[in-house]
PDB file of N, CA and C in Angstrom:
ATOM      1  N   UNK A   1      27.032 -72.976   3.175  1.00  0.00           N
ATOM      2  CA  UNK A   1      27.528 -71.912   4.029  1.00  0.00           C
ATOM      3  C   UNK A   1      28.095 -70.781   3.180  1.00  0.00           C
ATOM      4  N   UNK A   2      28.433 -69.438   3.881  1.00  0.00           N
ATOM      5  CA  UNK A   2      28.605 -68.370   2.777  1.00  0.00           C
ATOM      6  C   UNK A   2      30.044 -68.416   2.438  1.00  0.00           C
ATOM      7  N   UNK A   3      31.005 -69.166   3.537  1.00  0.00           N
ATOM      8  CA  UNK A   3      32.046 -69.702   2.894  1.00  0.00           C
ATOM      9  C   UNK A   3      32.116 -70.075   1.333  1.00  0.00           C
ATOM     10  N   UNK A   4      31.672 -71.326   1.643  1.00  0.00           N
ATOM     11  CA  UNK A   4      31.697 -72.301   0.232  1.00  0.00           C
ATOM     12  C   UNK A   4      31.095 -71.500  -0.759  1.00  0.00           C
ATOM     13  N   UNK A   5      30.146 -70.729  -0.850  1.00  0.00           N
ATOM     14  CA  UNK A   5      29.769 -70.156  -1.694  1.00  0.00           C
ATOM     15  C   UNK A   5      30.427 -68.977  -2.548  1.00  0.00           C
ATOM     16  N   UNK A   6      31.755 -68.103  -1.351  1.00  0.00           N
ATOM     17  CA  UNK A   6      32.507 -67.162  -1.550  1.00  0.00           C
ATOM     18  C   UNK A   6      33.083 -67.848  -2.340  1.00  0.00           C
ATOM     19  N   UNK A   7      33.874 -69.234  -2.727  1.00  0.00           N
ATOM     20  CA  UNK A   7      35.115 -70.306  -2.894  1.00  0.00           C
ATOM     21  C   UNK A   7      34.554 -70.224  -4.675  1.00  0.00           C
ATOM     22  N   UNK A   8      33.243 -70.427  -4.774  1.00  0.00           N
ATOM     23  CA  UNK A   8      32.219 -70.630  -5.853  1.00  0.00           C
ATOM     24  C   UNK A   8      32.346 -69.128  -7.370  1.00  0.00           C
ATOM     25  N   UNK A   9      32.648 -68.007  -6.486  1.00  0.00           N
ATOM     26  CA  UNK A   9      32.495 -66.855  -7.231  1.00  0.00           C
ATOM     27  C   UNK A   9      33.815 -66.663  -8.001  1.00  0.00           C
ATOM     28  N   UNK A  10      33.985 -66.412  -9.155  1.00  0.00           N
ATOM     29  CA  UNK A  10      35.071 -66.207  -9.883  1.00  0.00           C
ATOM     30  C   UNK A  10      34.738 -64.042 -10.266  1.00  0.00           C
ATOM     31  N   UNK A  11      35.715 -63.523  -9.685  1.00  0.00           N
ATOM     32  CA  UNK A  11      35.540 -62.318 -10.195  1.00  0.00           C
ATOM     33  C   UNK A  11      36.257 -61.622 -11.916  1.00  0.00           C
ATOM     34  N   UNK A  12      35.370 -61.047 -12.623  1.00  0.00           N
ATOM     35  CA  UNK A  12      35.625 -60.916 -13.566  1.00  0.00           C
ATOM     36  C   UNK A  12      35.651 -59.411 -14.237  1.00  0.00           C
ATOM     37  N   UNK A  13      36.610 -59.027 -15.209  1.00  0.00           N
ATOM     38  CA  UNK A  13      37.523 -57.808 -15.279  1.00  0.00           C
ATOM     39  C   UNK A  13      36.209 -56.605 -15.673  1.00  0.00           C
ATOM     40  N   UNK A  14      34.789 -57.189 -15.655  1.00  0.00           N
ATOM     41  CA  UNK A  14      34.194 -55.891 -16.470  1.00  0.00           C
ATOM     42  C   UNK A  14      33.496 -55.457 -15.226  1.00  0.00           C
ATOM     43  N   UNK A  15      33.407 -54.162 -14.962  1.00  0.00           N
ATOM     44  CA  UNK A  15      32.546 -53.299 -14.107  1.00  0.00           C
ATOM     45  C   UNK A  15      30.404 -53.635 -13.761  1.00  0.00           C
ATOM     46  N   UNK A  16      30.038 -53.214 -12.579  1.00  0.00           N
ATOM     47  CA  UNK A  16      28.932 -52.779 -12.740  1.00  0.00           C
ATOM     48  C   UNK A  16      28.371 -51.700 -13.315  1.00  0.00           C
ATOM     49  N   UNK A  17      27.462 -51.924 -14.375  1.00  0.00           N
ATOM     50  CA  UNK A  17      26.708 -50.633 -14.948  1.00  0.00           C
ATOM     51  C   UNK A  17      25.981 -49.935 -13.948  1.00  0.00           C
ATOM     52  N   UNK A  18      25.770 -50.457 -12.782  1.00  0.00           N
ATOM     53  CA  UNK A  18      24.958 -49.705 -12.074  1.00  0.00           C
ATOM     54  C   UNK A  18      25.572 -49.030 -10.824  1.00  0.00           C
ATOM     55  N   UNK A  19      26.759 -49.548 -10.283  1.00  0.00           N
ATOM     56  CA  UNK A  19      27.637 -48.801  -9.194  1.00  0.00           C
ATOM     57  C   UNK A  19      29.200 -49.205  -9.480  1.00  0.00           C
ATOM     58  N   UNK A  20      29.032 -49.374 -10.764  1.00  0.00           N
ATOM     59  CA  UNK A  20      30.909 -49.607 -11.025  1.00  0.00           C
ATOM     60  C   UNK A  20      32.015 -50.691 -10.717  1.00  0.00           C
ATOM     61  N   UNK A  21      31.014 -51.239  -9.267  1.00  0.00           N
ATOM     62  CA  UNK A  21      32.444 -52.447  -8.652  1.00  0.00           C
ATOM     63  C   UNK A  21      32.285 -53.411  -9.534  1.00  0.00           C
ATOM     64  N   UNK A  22      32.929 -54.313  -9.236  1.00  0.00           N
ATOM     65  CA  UNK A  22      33.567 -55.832 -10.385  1.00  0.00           C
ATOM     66  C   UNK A  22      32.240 -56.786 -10.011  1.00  0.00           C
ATOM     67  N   UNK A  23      31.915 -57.192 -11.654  1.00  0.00           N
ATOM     68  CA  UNK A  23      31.111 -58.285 -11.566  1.00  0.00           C
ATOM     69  C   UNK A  23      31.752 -60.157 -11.420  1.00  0.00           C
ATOM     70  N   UNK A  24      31.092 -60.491 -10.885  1.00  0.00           N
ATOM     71  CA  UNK A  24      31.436 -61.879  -9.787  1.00  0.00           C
ATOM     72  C   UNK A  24      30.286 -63.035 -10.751  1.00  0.00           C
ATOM     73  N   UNK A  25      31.319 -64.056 -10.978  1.00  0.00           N
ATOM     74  CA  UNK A  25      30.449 -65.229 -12.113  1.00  0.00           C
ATOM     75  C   UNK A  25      30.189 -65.827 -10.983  1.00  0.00           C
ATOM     76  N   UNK A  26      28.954 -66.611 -10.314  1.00  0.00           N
ATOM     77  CA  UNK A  26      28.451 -67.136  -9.482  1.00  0.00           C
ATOM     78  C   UNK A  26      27.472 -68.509 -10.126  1.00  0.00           C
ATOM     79  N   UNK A  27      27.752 -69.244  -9.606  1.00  0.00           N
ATOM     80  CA  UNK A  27      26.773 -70.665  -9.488  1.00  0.00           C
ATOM     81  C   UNK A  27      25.602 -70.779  -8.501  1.00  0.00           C
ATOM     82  N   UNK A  28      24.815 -70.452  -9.203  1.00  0.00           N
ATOM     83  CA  UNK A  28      23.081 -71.001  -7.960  1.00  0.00           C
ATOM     84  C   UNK A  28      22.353 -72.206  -8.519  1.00  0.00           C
ATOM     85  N   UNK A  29      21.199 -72.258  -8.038  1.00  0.00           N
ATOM     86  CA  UNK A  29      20.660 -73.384  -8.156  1.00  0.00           C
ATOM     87  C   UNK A  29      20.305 -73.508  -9.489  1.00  0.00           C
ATOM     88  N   UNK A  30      20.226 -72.891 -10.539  1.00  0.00           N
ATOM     89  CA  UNK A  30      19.518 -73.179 -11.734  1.00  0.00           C
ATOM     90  C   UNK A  30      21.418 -72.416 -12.481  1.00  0.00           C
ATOM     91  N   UNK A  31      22.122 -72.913 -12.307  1.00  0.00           N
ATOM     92  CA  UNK A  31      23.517 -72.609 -12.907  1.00  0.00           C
ATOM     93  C   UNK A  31      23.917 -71.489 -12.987  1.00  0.00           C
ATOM     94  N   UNK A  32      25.146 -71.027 -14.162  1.00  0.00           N
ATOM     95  CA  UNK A  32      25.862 -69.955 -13.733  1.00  0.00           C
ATOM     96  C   UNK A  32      24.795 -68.432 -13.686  1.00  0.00           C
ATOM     97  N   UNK A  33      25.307 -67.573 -13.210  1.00  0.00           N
ATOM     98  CA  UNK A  33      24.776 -66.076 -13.545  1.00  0.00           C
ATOM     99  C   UNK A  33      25.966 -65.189 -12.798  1.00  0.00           C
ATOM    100  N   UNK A  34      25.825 -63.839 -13.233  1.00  0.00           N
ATOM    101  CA  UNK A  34      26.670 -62.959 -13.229  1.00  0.00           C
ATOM    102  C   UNK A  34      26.280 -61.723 -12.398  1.00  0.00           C
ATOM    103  N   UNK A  35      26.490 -61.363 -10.984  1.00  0.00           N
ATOM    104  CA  UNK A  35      26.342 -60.558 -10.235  1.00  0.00           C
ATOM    105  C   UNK A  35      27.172 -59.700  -9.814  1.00  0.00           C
ATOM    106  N   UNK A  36      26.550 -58.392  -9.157  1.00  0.00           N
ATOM    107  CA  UNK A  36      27.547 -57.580  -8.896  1.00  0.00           C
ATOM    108  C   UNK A  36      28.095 -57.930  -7.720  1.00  0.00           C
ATOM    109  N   UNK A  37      29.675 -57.189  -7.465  1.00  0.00           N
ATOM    110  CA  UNK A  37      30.302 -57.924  -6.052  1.00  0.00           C
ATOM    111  C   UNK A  37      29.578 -56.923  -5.131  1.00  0.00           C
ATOM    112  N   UNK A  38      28.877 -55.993  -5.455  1.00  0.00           N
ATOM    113  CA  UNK A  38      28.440 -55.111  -4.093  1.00  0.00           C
ATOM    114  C   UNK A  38      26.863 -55.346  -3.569  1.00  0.00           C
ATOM    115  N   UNK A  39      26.530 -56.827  -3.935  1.00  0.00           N
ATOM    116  CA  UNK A  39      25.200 -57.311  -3.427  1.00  0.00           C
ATOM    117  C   UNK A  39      25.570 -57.536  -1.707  1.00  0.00           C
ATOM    118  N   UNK A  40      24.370 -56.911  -1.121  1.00  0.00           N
ATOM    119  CA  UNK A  40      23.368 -56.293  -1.029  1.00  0.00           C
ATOM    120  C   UNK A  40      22.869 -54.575  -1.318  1.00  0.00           C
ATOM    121  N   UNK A  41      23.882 -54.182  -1.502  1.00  0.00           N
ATOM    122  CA  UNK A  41      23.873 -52.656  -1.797  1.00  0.00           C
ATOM    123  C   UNK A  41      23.366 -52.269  -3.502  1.00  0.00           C
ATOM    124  N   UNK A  42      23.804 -53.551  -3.992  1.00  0.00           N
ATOM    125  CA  UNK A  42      23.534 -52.971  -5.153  1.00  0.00           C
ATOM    126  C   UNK A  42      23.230 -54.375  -5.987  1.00  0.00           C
ATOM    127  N   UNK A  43      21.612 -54.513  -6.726  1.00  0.00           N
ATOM    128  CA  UNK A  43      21.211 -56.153  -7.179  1.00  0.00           C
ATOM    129  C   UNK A  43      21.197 -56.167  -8.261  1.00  0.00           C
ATOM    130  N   UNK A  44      22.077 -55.470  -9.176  1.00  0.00           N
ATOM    131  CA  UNK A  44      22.468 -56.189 -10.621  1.00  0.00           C
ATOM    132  C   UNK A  44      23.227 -57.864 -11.206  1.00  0.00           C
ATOM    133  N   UNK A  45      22.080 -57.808 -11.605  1.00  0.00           N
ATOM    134  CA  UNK A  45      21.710 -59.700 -12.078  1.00  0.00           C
ATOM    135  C   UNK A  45      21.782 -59.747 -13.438  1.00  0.00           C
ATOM    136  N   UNK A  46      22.450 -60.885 -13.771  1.00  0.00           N
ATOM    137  CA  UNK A  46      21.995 -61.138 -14.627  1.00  0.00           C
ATOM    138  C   UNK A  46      22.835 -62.910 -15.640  1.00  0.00           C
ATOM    139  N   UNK A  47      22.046 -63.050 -16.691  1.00  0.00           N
ATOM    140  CA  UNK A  47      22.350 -64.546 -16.874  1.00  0.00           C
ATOM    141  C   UNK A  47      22.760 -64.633 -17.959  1.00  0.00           C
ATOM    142  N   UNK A  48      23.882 -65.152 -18.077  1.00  0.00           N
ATOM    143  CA  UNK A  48      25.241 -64.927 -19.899  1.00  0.00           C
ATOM    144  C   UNK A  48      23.686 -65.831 -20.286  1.00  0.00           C
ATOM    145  N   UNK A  49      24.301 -65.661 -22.122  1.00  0.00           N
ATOM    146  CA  UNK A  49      23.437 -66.216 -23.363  1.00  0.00           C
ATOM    147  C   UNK A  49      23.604 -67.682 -23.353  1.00  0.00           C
ATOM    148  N   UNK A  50      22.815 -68.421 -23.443  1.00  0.00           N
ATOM    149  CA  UNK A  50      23.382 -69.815 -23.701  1.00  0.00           C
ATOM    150  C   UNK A  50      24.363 -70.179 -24.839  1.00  0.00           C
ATOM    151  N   UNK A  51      24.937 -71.168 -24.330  1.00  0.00           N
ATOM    152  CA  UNK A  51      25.807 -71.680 -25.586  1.00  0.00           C
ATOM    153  C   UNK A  51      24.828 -72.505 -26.865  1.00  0.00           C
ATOM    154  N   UNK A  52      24.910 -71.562 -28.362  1.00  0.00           N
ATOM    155  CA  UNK A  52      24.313 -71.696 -28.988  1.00  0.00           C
ATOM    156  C   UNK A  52      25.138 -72.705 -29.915  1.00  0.00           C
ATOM    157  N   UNK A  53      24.531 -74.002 -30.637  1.00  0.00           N
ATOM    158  CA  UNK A  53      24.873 -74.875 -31.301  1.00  0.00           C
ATOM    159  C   UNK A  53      24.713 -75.042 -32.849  1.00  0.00           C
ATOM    160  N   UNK A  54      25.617 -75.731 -33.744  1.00  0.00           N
ATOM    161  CA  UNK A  54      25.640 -75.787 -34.732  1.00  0.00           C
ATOM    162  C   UNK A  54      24.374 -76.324 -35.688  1.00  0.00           C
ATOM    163  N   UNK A  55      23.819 -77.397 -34.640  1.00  0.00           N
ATOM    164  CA  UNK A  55      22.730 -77.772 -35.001  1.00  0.00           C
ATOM    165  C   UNK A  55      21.257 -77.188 -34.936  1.00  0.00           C
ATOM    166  N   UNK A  56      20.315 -76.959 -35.801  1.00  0.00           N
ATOM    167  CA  UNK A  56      18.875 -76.695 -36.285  1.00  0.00           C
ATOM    168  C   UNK A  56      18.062 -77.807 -35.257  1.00  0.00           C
ATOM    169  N   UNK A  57      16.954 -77.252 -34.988  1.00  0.00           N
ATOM    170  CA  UNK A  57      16.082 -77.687 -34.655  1.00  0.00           C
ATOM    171  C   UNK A  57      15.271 -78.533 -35.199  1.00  0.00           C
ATOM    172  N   UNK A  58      14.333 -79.871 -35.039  1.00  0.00           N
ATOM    173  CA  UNK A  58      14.065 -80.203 -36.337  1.00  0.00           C
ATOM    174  C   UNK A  58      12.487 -79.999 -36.461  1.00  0.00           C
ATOM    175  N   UNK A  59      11.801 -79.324 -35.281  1.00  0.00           N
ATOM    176  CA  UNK A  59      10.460 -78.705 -35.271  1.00  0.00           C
ATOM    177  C   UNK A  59      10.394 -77.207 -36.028  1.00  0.00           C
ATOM    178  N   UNK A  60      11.289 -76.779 -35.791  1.00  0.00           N
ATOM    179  CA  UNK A  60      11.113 -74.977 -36.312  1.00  0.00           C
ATOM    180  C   UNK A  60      12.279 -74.766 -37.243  1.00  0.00           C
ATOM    181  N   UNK A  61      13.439 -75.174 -37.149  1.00  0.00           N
ATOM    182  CA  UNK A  61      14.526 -74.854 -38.301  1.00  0.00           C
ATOM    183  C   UNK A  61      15.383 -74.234 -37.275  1.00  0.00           C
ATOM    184  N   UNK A  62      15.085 -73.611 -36.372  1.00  0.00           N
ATOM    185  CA  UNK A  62      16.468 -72.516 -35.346  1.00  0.00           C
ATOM    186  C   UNK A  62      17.156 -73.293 -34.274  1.00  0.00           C
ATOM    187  N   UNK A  63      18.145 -72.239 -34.465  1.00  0.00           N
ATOM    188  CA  UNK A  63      19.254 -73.114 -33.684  1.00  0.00           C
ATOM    189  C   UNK A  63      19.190 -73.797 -32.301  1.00  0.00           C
ATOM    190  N   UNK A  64      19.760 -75.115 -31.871  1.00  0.00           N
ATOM    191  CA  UNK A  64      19.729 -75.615 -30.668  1.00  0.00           C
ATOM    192  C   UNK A  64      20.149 -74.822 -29.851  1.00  0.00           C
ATOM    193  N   UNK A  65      20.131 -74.811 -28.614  1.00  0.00           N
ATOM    194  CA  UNK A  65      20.946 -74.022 -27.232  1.00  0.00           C
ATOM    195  C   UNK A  65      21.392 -74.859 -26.162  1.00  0.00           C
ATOM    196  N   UNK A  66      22.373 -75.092 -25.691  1.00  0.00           N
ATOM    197  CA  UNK A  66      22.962 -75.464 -25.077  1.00  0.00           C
ATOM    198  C   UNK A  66      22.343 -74.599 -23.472  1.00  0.00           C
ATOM    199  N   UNK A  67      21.256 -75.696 -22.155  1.00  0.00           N
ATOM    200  CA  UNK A  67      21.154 -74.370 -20.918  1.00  0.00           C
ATOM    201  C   UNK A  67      21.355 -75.409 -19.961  1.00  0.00           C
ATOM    202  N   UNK A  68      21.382 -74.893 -19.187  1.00  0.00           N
ATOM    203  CA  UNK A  68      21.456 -75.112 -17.707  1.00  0.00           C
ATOM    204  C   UNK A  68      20.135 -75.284 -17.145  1.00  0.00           C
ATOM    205  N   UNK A  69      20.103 -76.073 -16.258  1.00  0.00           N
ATOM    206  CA  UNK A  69      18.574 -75.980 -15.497  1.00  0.00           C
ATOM    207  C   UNK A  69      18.633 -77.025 -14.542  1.00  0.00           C
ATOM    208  N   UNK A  70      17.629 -77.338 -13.503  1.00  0.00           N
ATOM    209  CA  UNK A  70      17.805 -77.800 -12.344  1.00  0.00           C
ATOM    210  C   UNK A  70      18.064 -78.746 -11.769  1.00  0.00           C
ATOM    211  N   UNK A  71      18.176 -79.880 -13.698  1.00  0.00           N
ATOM    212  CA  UNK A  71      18.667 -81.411 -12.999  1.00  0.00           C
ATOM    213  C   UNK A  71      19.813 -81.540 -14.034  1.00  0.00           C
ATOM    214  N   UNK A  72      20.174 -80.174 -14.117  1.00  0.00           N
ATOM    215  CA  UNK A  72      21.392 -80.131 -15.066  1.00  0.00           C
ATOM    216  C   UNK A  72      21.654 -79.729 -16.632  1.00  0.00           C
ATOM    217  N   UNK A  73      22.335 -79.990 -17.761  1.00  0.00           N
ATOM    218  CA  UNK A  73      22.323 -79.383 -18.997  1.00  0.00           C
ATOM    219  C   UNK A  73      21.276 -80.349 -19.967  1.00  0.00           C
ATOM    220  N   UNK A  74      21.065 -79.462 -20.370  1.00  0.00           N
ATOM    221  CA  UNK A  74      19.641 -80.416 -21.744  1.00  0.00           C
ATOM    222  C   UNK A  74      20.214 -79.220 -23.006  1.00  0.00           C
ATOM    223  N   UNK A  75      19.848 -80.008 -23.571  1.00  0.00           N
ATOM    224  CA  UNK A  75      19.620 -78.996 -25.350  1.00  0.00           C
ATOM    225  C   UNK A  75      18.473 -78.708 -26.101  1.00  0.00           C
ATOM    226  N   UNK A  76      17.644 -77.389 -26.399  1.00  0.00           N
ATOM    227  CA  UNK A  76      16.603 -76.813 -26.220  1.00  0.00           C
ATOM    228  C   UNK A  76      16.684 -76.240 -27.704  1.00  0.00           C
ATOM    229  N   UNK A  77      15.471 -75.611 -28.244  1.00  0.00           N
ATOM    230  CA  UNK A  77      15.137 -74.852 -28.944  1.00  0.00           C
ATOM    231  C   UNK A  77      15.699 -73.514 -28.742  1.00  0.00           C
ATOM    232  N   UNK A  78      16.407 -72.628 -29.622  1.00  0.00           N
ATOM    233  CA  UNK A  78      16.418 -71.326 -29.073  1.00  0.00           C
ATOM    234  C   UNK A  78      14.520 -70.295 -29.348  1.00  0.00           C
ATOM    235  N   UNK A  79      14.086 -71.355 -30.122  1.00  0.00           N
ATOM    236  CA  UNK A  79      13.047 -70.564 -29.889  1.00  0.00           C
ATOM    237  C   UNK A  79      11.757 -70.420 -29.155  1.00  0.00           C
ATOM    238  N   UNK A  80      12.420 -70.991 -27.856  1.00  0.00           N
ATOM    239  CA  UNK A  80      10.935 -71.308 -26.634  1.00  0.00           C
ATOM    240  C   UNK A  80      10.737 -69.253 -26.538  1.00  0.00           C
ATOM    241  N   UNK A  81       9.361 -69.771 -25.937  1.00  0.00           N
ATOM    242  CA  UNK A  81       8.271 -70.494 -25.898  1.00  0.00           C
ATOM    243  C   UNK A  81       7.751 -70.960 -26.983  1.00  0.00           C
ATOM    244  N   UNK A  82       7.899 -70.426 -28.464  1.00  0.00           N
ATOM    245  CA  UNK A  82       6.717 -70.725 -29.074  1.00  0.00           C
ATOM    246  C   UNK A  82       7.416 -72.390 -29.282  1.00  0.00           C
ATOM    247  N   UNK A  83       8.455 -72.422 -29.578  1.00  0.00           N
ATOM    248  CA  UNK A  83       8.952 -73.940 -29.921  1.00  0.00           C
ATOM    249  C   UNK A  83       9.211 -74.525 -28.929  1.00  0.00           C
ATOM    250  N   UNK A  84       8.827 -75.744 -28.364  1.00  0.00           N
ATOM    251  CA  UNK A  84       9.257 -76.398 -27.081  1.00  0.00           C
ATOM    252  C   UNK A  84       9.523 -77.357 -27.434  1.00  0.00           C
ATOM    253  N   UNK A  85      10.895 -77.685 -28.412  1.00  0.00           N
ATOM    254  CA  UNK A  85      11.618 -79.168 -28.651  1.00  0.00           C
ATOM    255  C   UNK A  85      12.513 -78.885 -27.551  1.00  0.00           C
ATOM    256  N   UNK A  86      12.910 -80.336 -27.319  1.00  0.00           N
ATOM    257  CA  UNK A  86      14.014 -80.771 -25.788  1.00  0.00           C
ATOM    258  C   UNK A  86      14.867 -81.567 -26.734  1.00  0.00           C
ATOM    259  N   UNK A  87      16.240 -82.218 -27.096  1.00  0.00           N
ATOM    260  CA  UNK A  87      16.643 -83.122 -27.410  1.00  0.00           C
ATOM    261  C   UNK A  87      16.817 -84.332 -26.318  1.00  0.00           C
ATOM    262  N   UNK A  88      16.075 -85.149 -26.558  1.00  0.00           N
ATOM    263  CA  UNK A  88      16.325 -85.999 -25.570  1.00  0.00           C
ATOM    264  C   UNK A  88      17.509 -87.024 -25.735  1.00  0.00           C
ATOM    265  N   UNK A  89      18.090 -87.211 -24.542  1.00  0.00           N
ATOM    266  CA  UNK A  89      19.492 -87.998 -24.001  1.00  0.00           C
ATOM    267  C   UNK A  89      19.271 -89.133 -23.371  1.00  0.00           C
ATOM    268  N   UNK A  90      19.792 -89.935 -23.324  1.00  0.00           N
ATOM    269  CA  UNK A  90      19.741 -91.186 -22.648  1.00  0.00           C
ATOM    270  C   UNK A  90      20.798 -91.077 -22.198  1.00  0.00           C
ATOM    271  N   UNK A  91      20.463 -90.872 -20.446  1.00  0.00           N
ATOM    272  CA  UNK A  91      21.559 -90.818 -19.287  1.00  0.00           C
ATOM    273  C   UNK A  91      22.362 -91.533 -18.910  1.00  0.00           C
ATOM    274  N   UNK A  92      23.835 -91.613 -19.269  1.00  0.00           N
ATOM    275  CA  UNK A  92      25.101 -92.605 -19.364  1.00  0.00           C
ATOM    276  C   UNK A  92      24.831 -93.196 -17.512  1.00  0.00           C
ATOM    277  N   UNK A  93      25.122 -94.447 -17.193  1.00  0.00           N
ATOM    278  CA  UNK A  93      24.915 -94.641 -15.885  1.00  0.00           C
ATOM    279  C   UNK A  93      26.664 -94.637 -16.084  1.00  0.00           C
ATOM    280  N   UNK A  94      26.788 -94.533 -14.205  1.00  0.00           N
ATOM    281  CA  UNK A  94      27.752 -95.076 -13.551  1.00  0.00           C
ATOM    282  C   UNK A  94      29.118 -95.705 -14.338  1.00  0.00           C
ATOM    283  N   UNK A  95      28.486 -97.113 -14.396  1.00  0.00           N
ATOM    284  CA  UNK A  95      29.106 -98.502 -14.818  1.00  0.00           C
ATOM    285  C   UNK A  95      29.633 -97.874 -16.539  1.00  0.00           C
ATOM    286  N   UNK A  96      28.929 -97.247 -17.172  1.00  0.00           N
ATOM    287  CA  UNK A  96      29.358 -97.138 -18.913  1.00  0.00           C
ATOM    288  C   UNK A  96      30.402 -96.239 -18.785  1.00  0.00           C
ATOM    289  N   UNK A  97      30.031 -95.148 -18.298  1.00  0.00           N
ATOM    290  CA  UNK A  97      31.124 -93.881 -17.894  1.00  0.00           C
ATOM    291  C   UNK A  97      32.197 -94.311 -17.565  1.00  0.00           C
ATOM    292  N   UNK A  98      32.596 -95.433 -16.565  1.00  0.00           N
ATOM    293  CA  UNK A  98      34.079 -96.161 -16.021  1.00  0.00           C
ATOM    294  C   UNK A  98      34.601 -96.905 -17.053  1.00  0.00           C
ATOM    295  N   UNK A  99      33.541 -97.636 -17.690  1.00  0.00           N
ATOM    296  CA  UNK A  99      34.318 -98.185 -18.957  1.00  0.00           C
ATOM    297  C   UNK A  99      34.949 -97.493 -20.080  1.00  0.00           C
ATOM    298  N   UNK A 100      34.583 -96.443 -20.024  1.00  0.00           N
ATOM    299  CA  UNK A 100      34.993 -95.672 -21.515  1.00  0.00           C
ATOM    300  C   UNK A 100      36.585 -95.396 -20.371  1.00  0.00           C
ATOM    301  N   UNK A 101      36.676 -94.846 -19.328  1.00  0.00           N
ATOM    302  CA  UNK A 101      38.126 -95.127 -18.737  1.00  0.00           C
ATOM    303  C   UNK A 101      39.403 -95.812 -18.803  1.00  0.00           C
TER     304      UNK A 101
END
């Protein structure tokens, strides 16, 4: 509902480049992005840099990235497309997560 979604937006101190009002950090389906508060009047979009990591890649040499995406955070190549390493995770269940508690 547009409630819950209002509850969702954190407004933040820097302006729109394109009509001046305050840009609004928002959560959608593929994670955060940064919109203007005067949507529908005005559709400046856009999506912060990923959080870039200390660690190298071990296909290309460049740095990991920390993103967001639709079944949640993974750690990527910063250099897709041409590099398409994923680090793969083995998903903590339930039961391990309570124990470390």
């Amino acid at each position: 509902t547009p409630e819950i979604r209002e509850d969702l937006a954190r407004e933040l101190e820097t302006k729109c480049p394109k009509c001046g009002k305050p840009l609004v950090e928002r959560w959608g389906r593929y994670g955060k992005f940064v919109a203007c508060a005067g949507y529908p009047q005005c559709d400046y979009v856009f999506k912060p840099e990923p959080k870039v990591l200390e660690e190298k890649c071990p296909q290309c040499g460049k740095p990991l990235v920390e993103r967001q995406g639709r079944f949640g955070k993974f750690i990527a190549c910063s250099g897709y497309p041409q590099c398409r390493f994923i680090k793969k995770e083995k998903r903590r269940k339930a039961k391990e997560k309570q124990e470390e508690k």
